[in-house]
C-alpha atoms as a PDB file:
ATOM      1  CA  UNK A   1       0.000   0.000   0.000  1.00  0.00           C
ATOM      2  CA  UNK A   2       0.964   3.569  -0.663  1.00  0.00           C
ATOM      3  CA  UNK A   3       0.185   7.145   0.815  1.00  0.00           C
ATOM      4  CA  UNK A   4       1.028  10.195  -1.960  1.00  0.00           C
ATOM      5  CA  UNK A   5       0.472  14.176  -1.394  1.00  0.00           C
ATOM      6  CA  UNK A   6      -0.762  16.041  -0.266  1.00  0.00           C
ATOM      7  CA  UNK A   7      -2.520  17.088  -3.273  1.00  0.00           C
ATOM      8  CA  UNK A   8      -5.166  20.003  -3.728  1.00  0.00           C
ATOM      9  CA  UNK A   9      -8.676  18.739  -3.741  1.00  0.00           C
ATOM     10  CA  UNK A  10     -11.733  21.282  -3.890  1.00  0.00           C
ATOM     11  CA  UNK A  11     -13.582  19.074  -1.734  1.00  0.00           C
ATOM     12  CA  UNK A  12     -10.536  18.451   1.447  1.00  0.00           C
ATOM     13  CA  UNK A  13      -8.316  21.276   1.060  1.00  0.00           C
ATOM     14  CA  UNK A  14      -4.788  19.653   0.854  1.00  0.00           C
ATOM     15  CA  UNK A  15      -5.149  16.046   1.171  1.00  0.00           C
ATOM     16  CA  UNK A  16      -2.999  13.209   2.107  1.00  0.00           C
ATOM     17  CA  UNK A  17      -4.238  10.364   0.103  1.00  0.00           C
ATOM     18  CA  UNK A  18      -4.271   6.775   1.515  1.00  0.00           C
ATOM     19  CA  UNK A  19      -4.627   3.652  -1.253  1.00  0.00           C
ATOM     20  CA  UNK A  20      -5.722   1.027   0.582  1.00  0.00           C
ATOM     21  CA  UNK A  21      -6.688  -1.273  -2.392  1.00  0.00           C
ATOM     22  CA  UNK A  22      -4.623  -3.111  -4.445  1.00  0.00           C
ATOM     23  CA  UNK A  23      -4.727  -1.817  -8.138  1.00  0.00           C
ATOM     24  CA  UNK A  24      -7.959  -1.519 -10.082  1.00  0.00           C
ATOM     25  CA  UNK A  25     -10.012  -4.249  -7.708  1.00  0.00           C
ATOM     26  CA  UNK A  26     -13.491  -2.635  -7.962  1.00  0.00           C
ATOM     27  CA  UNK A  27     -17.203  -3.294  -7.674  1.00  0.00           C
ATOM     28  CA  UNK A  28     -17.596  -1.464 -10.597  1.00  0.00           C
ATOM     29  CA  UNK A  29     -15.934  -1.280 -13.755  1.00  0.00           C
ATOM     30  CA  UNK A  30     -17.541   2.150 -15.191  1.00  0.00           C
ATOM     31  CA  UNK A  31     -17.330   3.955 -18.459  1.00  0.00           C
ATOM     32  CA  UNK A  32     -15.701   7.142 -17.183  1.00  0.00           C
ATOM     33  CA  UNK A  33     -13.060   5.354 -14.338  1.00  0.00           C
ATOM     34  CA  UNK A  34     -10.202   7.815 -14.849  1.00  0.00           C
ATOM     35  CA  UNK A  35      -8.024   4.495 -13.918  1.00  0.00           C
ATOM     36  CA  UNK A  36      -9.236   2.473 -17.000  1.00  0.00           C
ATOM     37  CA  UNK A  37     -11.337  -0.718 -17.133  1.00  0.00           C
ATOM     38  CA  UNK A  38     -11.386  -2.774 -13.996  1.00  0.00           C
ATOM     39  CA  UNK A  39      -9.243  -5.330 -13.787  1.00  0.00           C
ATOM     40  CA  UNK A  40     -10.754  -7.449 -11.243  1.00  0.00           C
ATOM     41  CA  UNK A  41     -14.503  -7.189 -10.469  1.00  0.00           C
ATOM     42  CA  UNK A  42     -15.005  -8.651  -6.930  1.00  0.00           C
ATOM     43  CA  UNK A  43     -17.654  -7.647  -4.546  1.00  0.00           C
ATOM     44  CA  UNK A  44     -16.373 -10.047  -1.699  1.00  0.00           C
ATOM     45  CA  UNK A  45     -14.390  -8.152   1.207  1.00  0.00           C
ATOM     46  CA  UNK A  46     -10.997  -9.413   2.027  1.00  0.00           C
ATOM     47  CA  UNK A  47      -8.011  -7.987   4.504  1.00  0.00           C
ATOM     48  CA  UNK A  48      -5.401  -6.390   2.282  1.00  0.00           C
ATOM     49  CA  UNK A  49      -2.960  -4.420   3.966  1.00  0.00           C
ATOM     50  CA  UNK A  50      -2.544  -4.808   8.064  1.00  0.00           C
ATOM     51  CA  UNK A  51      -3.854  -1.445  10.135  1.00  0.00           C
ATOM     52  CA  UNK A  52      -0.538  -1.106  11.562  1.00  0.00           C
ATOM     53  CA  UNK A  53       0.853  -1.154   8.096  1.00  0.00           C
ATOM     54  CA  UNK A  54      -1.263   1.440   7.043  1.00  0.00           C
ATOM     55  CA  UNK A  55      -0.432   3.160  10.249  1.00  0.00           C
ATOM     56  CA  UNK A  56       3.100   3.345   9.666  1.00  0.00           C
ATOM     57  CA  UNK A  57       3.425   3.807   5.493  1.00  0.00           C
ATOM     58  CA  UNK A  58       1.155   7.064   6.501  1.00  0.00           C
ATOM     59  CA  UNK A  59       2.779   8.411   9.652  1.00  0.00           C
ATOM     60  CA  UNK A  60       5.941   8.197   7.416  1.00  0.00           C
ATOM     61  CA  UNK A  61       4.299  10.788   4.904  1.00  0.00           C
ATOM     62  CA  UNK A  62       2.880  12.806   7.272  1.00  0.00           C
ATOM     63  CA  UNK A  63       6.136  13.511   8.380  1.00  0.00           C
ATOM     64  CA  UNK A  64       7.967  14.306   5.265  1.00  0.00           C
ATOM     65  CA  UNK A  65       4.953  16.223   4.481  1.00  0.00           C
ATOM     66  CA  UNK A  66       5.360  18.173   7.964  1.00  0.00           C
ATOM     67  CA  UNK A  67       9.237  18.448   7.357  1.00  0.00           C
ATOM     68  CA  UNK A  68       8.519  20.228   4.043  1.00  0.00           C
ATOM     69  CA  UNK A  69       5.985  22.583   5.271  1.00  0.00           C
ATOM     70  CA  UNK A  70       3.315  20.941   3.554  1.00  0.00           C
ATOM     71  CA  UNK A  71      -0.224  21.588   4.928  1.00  0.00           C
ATOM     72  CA  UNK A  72      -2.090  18.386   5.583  1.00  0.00           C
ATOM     73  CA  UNK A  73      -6.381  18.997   6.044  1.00  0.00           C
ATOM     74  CA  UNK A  74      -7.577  15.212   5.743  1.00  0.00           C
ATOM     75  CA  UNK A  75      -6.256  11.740   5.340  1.00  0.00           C
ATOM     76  CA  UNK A  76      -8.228  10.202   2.272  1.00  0.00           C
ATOM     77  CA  UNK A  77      -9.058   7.020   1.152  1.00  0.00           C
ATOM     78  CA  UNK A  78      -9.000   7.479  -2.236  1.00  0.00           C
ATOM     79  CA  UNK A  79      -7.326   4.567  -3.668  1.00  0.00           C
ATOM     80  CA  UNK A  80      -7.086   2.544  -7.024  1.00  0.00           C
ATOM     81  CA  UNK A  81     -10.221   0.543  -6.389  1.00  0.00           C
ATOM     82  CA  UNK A  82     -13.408   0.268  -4.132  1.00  0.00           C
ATOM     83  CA  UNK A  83     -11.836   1.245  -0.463  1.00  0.00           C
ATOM     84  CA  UNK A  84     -14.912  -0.623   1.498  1.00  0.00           C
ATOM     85  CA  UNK A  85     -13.528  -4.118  -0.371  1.00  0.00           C
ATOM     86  CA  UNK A  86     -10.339  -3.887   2.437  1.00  0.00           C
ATOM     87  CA  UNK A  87     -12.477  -6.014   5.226  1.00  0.00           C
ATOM     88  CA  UNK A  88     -10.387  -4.194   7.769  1.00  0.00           C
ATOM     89  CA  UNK A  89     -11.121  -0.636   7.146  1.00  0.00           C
ATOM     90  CA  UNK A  90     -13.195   0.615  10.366  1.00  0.00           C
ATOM     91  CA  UNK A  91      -9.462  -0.864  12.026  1.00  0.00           C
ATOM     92  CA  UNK A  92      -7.586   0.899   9.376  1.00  0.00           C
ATOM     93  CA  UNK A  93      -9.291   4.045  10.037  1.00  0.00           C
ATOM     94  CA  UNK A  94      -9.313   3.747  13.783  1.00  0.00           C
ATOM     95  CA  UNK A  95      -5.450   3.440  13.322  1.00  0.00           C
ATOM     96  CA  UNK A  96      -5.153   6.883  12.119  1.00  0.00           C
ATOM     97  CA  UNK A  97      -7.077   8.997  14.164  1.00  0.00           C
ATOM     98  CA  UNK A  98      -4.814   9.842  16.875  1.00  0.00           C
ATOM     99  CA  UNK A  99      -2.480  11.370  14.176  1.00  0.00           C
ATOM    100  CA  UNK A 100      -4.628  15.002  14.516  1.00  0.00           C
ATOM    101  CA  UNK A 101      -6.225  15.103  11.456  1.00  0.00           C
ATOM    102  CA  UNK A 102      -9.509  14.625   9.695  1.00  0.00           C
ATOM    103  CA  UNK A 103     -10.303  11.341   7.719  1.00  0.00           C
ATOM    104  CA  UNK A 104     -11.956  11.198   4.461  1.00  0.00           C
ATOM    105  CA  UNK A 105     -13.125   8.379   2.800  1.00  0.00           C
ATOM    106  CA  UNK A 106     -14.431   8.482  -1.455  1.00  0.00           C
ATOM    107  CA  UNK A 107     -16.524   5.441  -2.050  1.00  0.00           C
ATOM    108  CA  UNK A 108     -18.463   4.439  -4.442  1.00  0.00           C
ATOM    109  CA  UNK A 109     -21.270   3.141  -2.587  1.00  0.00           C
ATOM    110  CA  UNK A 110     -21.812  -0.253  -3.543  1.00  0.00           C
ATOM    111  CA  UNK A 111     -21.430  -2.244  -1.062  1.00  0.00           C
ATOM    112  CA  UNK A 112     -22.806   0.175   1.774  1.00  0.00           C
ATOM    113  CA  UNK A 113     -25.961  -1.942   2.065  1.00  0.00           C
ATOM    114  CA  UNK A 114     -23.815  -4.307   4.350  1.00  0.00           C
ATOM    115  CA  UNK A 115     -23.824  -3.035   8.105  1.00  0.00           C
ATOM    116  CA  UNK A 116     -20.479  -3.846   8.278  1.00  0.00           C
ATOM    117  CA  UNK A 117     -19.291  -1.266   5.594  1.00  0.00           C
ATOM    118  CA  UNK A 118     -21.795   1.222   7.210  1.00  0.00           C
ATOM    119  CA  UNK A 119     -20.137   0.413  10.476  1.00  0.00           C
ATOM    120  CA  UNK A 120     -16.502   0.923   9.073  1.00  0.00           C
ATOM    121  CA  UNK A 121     -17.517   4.331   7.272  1.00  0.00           C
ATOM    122  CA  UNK A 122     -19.173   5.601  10.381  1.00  0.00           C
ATOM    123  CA  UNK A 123     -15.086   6.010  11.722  1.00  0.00           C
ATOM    124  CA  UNK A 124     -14.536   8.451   9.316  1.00  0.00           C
ATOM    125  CA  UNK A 125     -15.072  12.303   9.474  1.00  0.00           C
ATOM    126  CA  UNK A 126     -16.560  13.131   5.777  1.00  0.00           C
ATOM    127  CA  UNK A 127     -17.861  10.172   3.291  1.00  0.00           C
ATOM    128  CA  UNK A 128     -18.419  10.285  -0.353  1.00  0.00           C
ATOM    129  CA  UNK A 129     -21.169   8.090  -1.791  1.00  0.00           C
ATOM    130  CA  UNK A 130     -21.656   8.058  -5.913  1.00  0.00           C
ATOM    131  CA  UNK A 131     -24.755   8.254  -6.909  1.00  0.00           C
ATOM    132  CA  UNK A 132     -24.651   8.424 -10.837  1.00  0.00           C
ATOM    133  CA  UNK A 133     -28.361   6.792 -11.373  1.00  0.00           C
ATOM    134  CA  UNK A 134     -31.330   5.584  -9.092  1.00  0.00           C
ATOM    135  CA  UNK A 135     -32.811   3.338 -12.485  1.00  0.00           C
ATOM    136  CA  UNK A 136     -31.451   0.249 -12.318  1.00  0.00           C
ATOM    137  CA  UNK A 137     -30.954   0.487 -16.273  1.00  0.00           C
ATOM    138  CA  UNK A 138     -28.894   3.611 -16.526  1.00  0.00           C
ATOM    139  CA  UNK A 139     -27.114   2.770 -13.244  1.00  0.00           C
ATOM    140  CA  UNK A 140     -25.525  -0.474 -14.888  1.00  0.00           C
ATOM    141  CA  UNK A 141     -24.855   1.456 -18.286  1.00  0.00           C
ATOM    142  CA  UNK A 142     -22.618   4.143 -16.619  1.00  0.00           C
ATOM    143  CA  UNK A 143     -21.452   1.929 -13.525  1.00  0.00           C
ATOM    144  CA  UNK A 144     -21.321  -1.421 -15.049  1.00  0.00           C
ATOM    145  CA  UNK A 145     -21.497  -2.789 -11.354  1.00  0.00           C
ATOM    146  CA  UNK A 146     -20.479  -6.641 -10.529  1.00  0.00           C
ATOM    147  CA  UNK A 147     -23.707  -8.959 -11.657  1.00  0.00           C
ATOM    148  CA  UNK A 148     -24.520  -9.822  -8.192  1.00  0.00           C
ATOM    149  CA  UNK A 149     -24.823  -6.142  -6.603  1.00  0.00           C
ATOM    150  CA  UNK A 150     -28.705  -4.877  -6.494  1.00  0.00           C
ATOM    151  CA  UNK A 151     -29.499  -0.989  -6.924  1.00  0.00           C
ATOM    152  CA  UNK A 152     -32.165  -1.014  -4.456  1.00  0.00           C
ATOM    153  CA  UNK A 153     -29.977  -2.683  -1.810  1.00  0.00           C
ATOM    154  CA  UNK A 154     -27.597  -0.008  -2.663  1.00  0.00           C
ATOM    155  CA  UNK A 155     -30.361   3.029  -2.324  1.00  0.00           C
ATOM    156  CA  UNK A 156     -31.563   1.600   1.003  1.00  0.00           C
ATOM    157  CA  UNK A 157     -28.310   1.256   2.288  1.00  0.00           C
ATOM    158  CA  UNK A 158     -27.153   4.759   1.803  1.00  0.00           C
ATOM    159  CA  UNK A 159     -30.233   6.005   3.109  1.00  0.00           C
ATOM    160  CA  UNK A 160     -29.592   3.314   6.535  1.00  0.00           C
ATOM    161  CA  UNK A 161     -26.182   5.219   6.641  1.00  0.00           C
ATOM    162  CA  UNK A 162     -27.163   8.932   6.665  1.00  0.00           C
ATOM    163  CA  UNK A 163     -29.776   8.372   9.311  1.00  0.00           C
ATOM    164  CA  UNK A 164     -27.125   7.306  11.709  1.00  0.00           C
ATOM    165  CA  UNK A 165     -23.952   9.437  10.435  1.00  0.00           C
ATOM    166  CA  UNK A 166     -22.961  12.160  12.218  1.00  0.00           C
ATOM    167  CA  UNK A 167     -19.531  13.387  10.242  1.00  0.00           C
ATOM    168  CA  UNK A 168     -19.943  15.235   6.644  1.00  0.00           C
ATOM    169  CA  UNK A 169     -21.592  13.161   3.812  1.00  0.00           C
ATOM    170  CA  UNK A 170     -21.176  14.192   0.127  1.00  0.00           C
ATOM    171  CA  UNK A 171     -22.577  12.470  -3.168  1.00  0.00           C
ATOM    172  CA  UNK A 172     -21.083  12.387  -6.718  1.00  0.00           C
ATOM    173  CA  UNK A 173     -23.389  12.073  -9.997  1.00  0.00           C
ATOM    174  CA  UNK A 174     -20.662  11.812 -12.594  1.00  0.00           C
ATOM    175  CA  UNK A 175     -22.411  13.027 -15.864  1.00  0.00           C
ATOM    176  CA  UNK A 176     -21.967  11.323 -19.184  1.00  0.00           C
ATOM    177  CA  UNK A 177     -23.365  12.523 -22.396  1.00  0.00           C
ATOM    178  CA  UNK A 178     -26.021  10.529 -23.916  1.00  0.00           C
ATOM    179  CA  UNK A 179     -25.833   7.883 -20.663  1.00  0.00           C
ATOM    180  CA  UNK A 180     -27.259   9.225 -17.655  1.00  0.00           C
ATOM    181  CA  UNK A 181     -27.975  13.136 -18.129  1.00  0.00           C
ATOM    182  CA  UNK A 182     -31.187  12.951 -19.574  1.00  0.00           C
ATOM    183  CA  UNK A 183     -33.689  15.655 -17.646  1.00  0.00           C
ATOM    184  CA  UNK A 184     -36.073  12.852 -16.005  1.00  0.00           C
ATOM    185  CA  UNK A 185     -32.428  11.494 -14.453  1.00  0.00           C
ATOM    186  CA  UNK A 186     -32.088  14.725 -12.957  1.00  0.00           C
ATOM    187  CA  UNK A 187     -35.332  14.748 -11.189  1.00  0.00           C
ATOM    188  CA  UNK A 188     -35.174  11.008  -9.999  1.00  0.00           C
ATOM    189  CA  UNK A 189     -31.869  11.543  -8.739  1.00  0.00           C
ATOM    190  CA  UNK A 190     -32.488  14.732  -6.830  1.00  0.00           C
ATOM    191  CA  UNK A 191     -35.544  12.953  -5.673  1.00  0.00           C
ATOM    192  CA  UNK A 192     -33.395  10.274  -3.852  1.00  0.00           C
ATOM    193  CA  UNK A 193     -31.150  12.876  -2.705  1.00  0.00           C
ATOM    194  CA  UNK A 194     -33.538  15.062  -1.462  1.00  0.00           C
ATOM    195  CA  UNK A 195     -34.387  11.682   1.041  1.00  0.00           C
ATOM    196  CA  UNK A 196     -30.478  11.020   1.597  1.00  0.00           C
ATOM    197  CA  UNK A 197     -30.261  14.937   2.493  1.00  0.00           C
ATOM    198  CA  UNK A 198     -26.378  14.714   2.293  1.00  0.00           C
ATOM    199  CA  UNK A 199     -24.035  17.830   3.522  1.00  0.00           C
ATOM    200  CA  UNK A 200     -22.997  19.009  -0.054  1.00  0.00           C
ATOM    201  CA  UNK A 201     -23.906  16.941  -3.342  1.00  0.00           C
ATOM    202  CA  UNK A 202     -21.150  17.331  -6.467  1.00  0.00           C
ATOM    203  CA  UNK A 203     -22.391  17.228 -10.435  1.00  0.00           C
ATOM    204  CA  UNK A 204     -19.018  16.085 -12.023  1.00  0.00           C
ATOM    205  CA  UNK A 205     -18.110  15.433 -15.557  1.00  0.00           C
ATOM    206  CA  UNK A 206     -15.044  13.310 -16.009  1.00  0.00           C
ATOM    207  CA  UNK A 207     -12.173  15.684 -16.629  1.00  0.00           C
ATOM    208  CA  UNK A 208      -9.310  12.790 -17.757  1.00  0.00           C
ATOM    209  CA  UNK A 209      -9.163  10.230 -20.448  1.00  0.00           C
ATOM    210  CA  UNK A 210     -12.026   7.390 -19.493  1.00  0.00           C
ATOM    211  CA  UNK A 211     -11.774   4.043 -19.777  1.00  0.00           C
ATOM    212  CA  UNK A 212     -14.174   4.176 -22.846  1.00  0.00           C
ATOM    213  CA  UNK A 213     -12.817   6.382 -25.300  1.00  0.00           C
ATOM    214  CA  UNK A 214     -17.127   7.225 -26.118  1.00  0.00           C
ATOM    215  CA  UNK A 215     -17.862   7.855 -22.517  1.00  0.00           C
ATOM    216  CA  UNK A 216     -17.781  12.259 -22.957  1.00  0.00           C
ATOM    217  CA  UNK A 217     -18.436  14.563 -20.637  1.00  0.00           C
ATOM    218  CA  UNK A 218     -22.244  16.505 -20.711  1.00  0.00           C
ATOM    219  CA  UNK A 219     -22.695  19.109 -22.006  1.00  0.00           C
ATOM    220  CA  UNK A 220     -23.004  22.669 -20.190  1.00  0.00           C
ATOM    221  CA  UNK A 221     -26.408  23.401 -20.599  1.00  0.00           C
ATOM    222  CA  UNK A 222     -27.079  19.978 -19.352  1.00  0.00           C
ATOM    223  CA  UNK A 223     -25.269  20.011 -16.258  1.00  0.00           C
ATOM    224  CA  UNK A 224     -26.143  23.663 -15.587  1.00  0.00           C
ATOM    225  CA  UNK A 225     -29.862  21.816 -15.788  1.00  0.00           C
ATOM    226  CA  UNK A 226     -28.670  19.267 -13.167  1.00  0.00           C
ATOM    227  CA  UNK A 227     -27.236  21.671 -10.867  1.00  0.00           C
ATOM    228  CA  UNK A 228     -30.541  24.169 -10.457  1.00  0.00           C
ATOM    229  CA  UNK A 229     -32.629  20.761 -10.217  1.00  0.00           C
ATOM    230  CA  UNK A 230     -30.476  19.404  -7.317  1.00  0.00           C
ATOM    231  CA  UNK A 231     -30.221  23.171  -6.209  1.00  0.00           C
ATOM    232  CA  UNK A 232     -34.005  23.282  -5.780  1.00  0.00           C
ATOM    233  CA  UNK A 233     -33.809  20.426  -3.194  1.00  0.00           C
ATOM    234  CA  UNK A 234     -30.695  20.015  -1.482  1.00  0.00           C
ATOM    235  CA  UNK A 235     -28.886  22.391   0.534  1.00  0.00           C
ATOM    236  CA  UNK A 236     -25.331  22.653  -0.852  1.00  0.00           C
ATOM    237  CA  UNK A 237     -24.953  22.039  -4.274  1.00  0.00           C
ATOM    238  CA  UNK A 238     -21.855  22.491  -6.467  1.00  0.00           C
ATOM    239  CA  UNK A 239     -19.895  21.100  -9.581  1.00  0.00           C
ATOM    240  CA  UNK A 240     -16.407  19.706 -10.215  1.00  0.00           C
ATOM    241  CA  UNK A 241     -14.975  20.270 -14.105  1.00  0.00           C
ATOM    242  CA  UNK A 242     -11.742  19.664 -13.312  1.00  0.00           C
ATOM    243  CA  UNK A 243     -10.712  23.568 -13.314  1.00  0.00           C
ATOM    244  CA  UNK A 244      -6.863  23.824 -11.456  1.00  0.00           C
ATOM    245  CA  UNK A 245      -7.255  27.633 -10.822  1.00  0.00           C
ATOM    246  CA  UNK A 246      -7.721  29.858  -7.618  1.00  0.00           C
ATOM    247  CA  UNK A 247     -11.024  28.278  -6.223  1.00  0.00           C
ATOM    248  CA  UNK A 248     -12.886  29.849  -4.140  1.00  0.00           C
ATOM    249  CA  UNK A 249     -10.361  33.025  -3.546  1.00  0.00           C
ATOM    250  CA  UNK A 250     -10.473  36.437  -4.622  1.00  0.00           C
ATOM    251  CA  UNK A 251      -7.438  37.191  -7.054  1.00  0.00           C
ATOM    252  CA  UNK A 252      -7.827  40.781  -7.842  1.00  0.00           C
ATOM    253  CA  UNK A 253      -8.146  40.048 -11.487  1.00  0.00           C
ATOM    254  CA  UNK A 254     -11.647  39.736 -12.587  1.00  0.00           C
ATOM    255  CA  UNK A 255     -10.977  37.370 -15.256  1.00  0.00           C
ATOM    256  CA  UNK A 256      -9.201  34.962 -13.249  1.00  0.00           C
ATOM    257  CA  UNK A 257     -12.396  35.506 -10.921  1.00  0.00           C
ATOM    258  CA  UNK A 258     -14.499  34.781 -12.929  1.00  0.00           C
ATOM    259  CA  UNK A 259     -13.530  31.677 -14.534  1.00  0.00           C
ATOM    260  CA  UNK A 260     -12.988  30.627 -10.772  1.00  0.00           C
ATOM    261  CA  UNK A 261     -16.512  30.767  -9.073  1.00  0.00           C
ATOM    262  CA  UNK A 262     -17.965  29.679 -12.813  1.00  0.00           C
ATOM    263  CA  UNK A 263     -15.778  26.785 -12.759  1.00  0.00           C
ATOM    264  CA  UNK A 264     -18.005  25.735  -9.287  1.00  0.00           C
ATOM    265  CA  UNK A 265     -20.998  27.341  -9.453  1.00  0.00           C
ATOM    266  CA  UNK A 266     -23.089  28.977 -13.048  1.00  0.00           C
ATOM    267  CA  UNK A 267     -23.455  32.617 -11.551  1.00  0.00           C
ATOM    268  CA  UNK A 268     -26.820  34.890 -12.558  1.00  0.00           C
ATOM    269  CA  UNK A 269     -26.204  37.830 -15.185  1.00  0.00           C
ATOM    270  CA  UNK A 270     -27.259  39.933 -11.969  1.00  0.00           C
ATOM    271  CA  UNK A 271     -24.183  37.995  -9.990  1.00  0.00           C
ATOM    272  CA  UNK A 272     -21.711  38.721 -12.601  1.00  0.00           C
ATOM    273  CA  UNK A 273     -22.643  42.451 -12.901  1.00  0.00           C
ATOM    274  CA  UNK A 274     -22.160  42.649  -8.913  1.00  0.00           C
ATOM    275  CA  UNK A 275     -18.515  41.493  -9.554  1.00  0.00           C
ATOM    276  CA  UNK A 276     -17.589  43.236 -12.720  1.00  0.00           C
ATOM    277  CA  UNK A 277     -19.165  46.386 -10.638  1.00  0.00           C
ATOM    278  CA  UNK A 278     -16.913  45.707  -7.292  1.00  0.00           C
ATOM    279  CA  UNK A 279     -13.723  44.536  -9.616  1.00  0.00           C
ATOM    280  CA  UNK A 280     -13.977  48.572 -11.354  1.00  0.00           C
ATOM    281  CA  UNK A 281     -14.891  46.116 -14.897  1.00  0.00           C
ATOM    282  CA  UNK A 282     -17.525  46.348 -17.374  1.00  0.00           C
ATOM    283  CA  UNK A 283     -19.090  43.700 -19.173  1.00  0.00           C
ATOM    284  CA  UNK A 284     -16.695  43.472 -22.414  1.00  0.00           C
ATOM    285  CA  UNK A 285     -14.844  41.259 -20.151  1.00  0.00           C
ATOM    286  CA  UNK A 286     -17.465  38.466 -20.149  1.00  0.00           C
ATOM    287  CA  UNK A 287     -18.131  39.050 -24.210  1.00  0.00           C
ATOM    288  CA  UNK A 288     -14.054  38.819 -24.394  1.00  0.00           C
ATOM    289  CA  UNK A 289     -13.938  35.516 -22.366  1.00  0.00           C
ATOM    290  CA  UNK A 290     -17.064  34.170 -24.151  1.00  0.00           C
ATOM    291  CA  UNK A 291     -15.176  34.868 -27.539  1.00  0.00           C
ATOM    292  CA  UNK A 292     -12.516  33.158 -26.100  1.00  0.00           C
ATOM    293  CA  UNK A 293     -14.802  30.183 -25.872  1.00  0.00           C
ATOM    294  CA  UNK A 294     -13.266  29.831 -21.667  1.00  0.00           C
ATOM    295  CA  UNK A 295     -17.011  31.409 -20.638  1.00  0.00           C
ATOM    296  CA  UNK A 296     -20.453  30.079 -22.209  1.00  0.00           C
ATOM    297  CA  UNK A 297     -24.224  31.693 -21.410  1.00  0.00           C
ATOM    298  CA  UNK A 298     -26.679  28.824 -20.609  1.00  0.00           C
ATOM    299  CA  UNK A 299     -30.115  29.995 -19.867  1.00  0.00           C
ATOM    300  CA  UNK A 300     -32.549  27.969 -17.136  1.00  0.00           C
ATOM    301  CA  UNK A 301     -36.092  28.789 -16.649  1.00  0.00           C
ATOM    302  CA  UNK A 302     -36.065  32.460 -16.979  1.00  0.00           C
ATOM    303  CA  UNK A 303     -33.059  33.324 -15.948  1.00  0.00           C
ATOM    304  CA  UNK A 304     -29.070  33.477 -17.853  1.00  0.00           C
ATOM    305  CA  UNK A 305     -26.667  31.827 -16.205  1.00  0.00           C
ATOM    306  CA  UNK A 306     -23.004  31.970 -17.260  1.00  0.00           C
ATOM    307  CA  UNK A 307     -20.603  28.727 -16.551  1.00  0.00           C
ATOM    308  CA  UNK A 308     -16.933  27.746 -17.326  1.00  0.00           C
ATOM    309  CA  UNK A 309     -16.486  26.368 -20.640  1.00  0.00           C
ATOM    310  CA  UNK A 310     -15.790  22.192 -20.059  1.00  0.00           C
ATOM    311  CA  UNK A 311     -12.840  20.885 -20.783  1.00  0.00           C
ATOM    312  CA  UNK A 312     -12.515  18.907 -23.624  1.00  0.00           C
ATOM    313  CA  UNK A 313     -10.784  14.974 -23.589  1.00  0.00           C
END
């Protein structure tokens, strides 16, 4: 096993990831994996790497991370397969605590409809679920999950886990054009959500090559759609395209402003004229950025909403 980072993440500030899965052993083998195609689909649970292993391979980080001034804001499990497959996770997780910081763990949800995995997740400080479809036809299109995992095990799980949770739970819909973006997916799955009622839900687009060279991104217009649905219903609500620029801070150049709260959240026409207004600007520099194709309008209801222009693979 290996810890790497800290690396920048929008969601954990500077994060010290922990792979606790040997490579590419998944639940799931899906279109967009960043990783490419799984190479072993197992849904069993099995010990991988010893707690005290783990314990030691991330203490040793942590301190060349401290030596080189490195700011450190949550341990992560974020490694090259499904992290609730390790069968000793909740002992994994328990072995890191007293090391001061917070512990994350990105999952993709599957197998959280055993009490065990709910159990083991309940450890952690914030939890990622994925949920990229509640219909059981789209969900294996886009996830192409193991043959024996059920959706609606998987649904009632999640929902079993954010009753009891008490740390910060997020949710990932990873959008793919043509596969699971379509407008009565949007209202399904911010249906579900709306019961799950997580801390902050995420509309992603895969922003690195996939493991299917057809699996693209959405469009903007269509995950501007997603994110006023969700927005409607949930109570934090952003996006993640994959932008590497000043998020969330205030630069001093309006441009670079711009493209950074766009690349999180579409902003009004009246939010952008507030900023251009405070920032001493004038609206030539929206018309100059949407020339530049880096800034696109995409209208909702009756309003105009400007976003980042996606990235393309």
């Amino acid at each position: 096993m290996e810890a790497y980072g800290p690396v920048p993440s929008r969601r954990l500030g500077r994060s010290l990831g922990v792979n606790n899965i040997p490579a590419k052993k998944c639940t799931y083998s899906c279109v967009y994996c960043q990783l490419g195609r799984t190479i072993t689909m197992q849904v069993d649970r099995e010990a991988f790497y010893a707690p005290a292993e783990v314990r030691k391979t991330v203490e040793k980080k942590i301190e060349d991370s401290v030596r080189e001034s490195n700011q450190i804001d949550y341990l992560s499990f974020v490694p090259d397969g499904e992290p609730t497959l390790e069968s000793d996770l909740k002992d994994q997780i328990e072995a890191l605590k007293d090391l001061g910081y917070k512990i994350a763990v990105i999952s993709n949800g599957s197998l959280i409809w055993q009490e065990e995995v709910r159990d083991a997740l309940a450890e952690a400080d914030w939890v990622s679920l994925k949920v990229d479809a509640v219909s059981e036809d789209v969900w294996k299109s886009v996830d192409r999950p193991h043959k024996s995992l059920e959706l609606s095990r998987i649904l009632d799980g999640a929902l079993s886990f954010a009753e009891v949770f008490d740390g910060h739970l997020s949710t990932e819909t990873m959008l793919i054009d043509g596969i699971n973006d379509g407008e009565e997916g949007a209202d399904k799955v911010s249906d579900f959500l709306e019961k799950l009622d997580p801390d902050s839900a995420y509309v992603a687009i895969p922003t690195r090559p996939p493991a299917e060279e057809w699996a693209k991104p959405t469009r903007e217009k269509t995950i501007n759609y997603w994110f006023q649905t969700f927005s409607k219903k949930l109570r934090d609500v952003e996006y993640l395209i994959g932008y590497e620029g000043n998020e969330f801070s205030f630069s001093g150049d309006i441009q670079q402003d711009l493209l950074s709260i766009t690349s999180v959240h579409p902003m009004k026409r009246e939010g952008v004229e507030e900023l251009l207004d405070k920032a001493g600007s004038d609206w030539e520099v929206v018309e100059g950025l949407i020339e530049e194709e880096k800034l696109i309008k995409a209208d909702y209801e009756e309003d105009e909403f400007f976003i980042r222009k996606l990235p393309n693979l």
